[in-house]
Protein backbone atom coordinates (compact mmCIF):
# COMPACT_ATOMS: atom_id res chain seq x y z
CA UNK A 1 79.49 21.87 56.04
CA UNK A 2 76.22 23.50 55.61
CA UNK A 3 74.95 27.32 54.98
CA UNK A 4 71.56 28.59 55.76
CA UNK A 5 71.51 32.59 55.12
CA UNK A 6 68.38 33.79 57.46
CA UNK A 7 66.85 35.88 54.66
CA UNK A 8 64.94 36.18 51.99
CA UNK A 9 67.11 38.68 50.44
CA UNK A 10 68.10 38.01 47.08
CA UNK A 11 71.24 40.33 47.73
CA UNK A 12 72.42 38.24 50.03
CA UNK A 13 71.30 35.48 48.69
CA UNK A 14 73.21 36.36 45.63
CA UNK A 15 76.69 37.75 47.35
CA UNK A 16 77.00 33.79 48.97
CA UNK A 17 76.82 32.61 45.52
CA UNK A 18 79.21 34.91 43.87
CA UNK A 19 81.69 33.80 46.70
CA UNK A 20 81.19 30.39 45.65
CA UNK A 21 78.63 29.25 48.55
CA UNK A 22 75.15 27.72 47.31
CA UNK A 23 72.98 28.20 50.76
CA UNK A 24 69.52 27.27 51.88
CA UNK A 25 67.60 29.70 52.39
CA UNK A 26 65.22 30.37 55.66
CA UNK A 27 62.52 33.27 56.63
CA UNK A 28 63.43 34.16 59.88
CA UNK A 29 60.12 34.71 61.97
CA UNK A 30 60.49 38.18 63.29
CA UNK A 31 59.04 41.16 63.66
CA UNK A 32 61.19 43.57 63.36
CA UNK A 33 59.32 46.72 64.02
CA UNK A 34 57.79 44.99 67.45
CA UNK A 35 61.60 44.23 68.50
CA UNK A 36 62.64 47.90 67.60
CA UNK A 37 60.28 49.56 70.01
CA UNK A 38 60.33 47.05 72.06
CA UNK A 39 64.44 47.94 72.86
CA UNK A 40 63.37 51.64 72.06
CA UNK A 41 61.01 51.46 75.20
CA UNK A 42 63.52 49.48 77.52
CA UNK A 43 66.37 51.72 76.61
CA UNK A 44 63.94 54.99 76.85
CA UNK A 45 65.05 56.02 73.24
CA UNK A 46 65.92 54.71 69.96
CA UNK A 47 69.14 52.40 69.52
CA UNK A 48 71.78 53.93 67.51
CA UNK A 49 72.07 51.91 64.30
CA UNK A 50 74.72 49.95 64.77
CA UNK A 51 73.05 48.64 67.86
CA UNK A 52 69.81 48.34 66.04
CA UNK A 53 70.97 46.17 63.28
CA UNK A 54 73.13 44.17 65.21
CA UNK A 55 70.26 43.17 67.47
CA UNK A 56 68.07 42.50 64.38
CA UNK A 57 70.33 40.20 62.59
CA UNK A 58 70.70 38.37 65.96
CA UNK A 59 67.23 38.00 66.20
CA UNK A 60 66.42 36.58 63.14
CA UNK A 61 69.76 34.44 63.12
CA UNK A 62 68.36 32.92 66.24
CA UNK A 63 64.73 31.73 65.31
CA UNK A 64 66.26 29.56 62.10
CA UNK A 65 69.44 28.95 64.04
CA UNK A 66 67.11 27.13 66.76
CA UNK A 67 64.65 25.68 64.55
CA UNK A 68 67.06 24.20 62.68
CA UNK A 69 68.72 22.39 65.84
CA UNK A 70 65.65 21.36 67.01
CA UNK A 71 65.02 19.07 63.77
CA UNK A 72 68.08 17.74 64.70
CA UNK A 73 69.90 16.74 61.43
CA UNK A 74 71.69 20.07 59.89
CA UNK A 75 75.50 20.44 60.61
CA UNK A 76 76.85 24.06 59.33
CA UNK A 77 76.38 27.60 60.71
CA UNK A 78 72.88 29.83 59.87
CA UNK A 79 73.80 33.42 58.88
CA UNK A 80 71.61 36.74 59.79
CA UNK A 81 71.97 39.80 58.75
CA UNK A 82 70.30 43.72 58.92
CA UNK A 83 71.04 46.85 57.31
CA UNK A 84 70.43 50.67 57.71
CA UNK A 85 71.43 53.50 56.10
CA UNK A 86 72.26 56.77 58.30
CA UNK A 87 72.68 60.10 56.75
CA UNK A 88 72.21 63.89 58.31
CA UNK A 89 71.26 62.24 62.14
CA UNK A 90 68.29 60.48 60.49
CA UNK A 91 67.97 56.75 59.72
CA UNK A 92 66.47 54.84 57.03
CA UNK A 93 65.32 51.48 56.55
CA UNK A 94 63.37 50.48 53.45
CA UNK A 95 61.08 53.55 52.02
CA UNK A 96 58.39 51.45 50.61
CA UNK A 97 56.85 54.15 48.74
CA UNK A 98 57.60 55.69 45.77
CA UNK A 99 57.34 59.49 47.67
CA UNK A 100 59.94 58.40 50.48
CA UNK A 101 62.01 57.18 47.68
CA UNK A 102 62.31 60.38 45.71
CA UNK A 103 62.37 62.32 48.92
CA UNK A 104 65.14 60.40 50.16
CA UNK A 105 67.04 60.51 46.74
CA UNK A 106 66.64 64.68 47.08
CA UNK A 107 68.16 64.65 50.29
CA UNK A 108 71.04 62.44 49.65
CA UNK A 109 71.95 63.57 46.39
CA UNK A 110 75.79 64.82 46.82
CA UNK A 111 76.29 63.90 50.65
CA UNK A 112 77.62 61.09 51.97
CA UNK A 113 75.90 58.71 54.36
CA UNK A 114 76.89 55.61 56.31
CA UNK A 115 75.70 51.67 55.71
CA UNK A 116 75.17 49.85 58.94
CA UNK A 117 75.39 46.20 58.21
CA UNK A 118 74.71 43.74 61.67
CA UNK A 119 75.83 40.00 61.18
CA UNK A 120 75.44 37.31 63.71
CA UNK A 121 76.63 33.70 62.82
CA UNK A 122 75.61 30.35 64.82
CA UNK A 123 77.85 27.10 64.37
CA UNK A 124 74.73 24.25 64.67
CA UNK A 125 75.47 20.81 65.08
CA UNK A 126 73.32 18.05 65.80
CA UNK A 127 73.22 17.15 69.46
CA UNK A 128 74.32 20.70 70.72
CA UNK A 129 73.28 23.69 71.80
CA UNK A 130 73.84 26.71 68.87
CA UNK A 131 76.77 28.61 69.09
CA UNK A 132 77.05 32.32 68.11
CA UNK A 133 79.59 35.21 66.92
CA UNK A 134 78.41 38.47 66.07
CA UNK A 135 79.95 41.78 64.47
CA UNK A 136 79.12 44.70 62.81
CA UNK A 137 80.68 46.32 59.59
CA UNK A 138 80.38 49.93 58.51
CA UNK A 139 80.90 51.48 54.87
CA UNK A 140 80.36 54.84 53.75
CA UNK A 141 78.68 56.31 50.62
CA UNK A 142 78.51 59.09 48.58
CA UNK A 143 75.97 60.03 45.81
CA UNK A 144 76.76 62.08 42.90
CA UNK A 145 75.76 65.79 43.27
CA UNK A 146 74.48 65.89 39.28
CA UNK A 147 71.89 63.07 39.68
CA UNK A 148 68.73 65.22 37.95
CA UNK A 149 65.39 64.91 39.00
CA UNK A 150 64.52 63.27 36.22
CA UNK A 151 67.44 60.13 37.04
CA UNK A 152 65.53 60.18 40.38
CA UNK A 153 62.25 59.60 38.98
CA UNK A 154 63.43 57.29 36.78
CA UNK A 155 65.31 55.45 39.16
CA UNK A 156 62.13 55.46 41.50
CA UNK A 157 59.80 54.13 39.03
CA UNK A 158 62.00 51.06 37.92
CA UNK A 159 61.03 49.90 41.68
CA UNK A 160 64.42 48.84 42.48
CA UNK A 161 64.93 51.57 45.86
CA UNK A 162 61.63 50.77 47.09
CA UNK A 163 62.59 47.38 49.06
CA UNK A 164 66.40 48.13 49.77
CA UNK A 165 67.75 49.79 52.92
CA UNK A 166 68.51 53.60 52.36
CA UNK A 167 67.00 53.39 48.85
CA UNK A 168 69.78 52.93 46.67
CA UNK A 169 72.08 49.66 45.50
CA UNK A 170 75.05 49.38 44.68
CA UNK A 171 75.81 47.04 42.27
CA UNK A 172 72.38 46.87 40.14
CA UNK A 173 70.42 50.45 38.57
CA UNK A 174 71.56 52.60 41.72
CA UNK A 175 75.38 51.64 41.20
CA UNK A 176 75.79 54.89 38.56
CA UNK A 177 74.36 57.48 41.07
CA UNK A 178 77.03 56.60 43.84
CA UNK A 179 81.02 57.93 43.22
CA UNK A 180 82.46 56.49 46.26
CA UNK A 181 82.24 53.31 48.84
CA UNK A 182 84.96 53.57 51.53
CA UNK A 183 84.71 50.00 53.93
CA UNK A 184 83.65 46.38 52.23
CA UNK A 185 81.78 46.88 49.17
CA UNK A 186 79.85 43.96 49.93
CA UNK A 187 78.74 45.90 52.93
CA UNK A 188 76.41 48.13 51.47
CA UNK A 189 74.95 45.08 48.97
CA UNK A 190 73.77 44.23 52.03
CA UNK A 191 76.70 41.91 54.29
CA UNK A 192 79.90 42.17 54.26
CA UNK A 193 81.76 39.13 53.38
CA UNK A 194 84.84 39.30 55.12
CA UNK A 195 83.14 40.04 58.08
CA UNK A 196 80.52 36.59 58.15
CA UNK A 197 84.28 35.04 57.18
CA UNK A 198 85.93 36.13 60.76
CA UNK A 199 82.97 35.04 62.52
CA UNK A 200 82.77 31.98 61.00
CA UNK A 201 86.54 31.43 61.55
CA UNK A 202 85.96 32.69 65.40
CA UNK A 203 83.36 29.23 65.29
CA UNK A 204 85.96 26.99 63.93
CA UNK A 205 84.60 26.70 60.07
CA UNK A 206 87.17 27.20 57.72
CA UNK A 207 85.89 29.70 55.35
CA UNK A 208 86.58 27.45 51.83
CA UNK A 209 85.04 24.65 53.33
CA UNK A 210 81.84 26.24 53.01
CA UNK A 211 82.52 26.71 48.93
CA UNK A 212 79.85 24.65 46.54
């Protein structure tokens, strides 16, 4: 049994491998801005997040999920994934820039903010059409309300917020800034585990079958 994780994320990349699952590894061909507004327009305003990240990691599930079937010869399910970050009615993808980064940090420094984490799973075999299950997972954080401006700068400059949804990780630099995750921990690293395991199940793939 296969795994192809639907990212170029090396957090995801490296949560399969700490569960004991050595995947290949596709970039999905999406644009995920386009598809935002695109829903944003049909809908007449912006999807909530959970909505929004769920129809992101479907997205980009689908294109390698498809492309993969079409070739014909891979047997084991393709894994997408998307993450936001919500906190004070605002939501934030990846800053980018070192100035959204601090100003972010400011603002989140001592409150507590939700990770939304989509997940969509297909079950491709050769010979027939993919098969999908889909979920999302939620997991709250809070920051500490010392971090100094100085840790922020810091933290900016070491690059590690700039490409990572809501700015912050978990388990790398960003880990001793945050005092409490309530949901999956594996959630805000970027997919929750348990969660890709129940929609794998729901597809009929044993989850330790899919061990290296």
């Amino acid at each position: 049994m296969r795994v192809c994780l639907a990212s170029t994320s090396p957090a995801r990349l490296m949560l399969l491998r700490q569960a004991g699952i050595e995947p290949l590894t596709e970039a999905p061909g999406v644009d995920e801005e386009a598809l935002a507004a695109s829903a944003a327009a049909t809908r007449g305003s912006e999807l909530p997040p959970a909505e929004l990240v769920l129809l992101l990691a479907r997205a980009k599930a689908a294109d390698v999920a498809h492309r993969l079937a079409s070739e014909g010869s891979f047997d084991g399910i393709v894994i997408g994934g998307d993450s936001m970050f919500a906190l004070g009615g605002r939501v934030y993808g990846k800053p980018y820039t070192p100035e959204e980064a601090t100003r972010r940090w400011r603002e989140m420094r001592g409150a507590t903010g939700i990770l939304h984490s989509g997940h969509s799973v297909f079950r491709v075999s050769p010979g027939v059409d993919p098969v999908e299950a889909t979920a999302t997972a939620e997991a709250s954080v809070t920051f500490a309300d010392d971090v100094s401006d100085a840790e922020i700068e810091a933290y900016v400059a070491s690059g590690e917020p700039l490409h990572v949804a809501g700015a912050f990780t978990v388990d790398s630099l960003g880990g001793a800034f945050i005092t409490r995750v309530d949901g999956d921990p594996s959630t805000v690293v970027g997919m929750s585990l348990s969660t890709v395991r129940r929609l794998a199940a729901e597809l009929g793939v044993r989850w330790t079958d899919l061990w290296s």
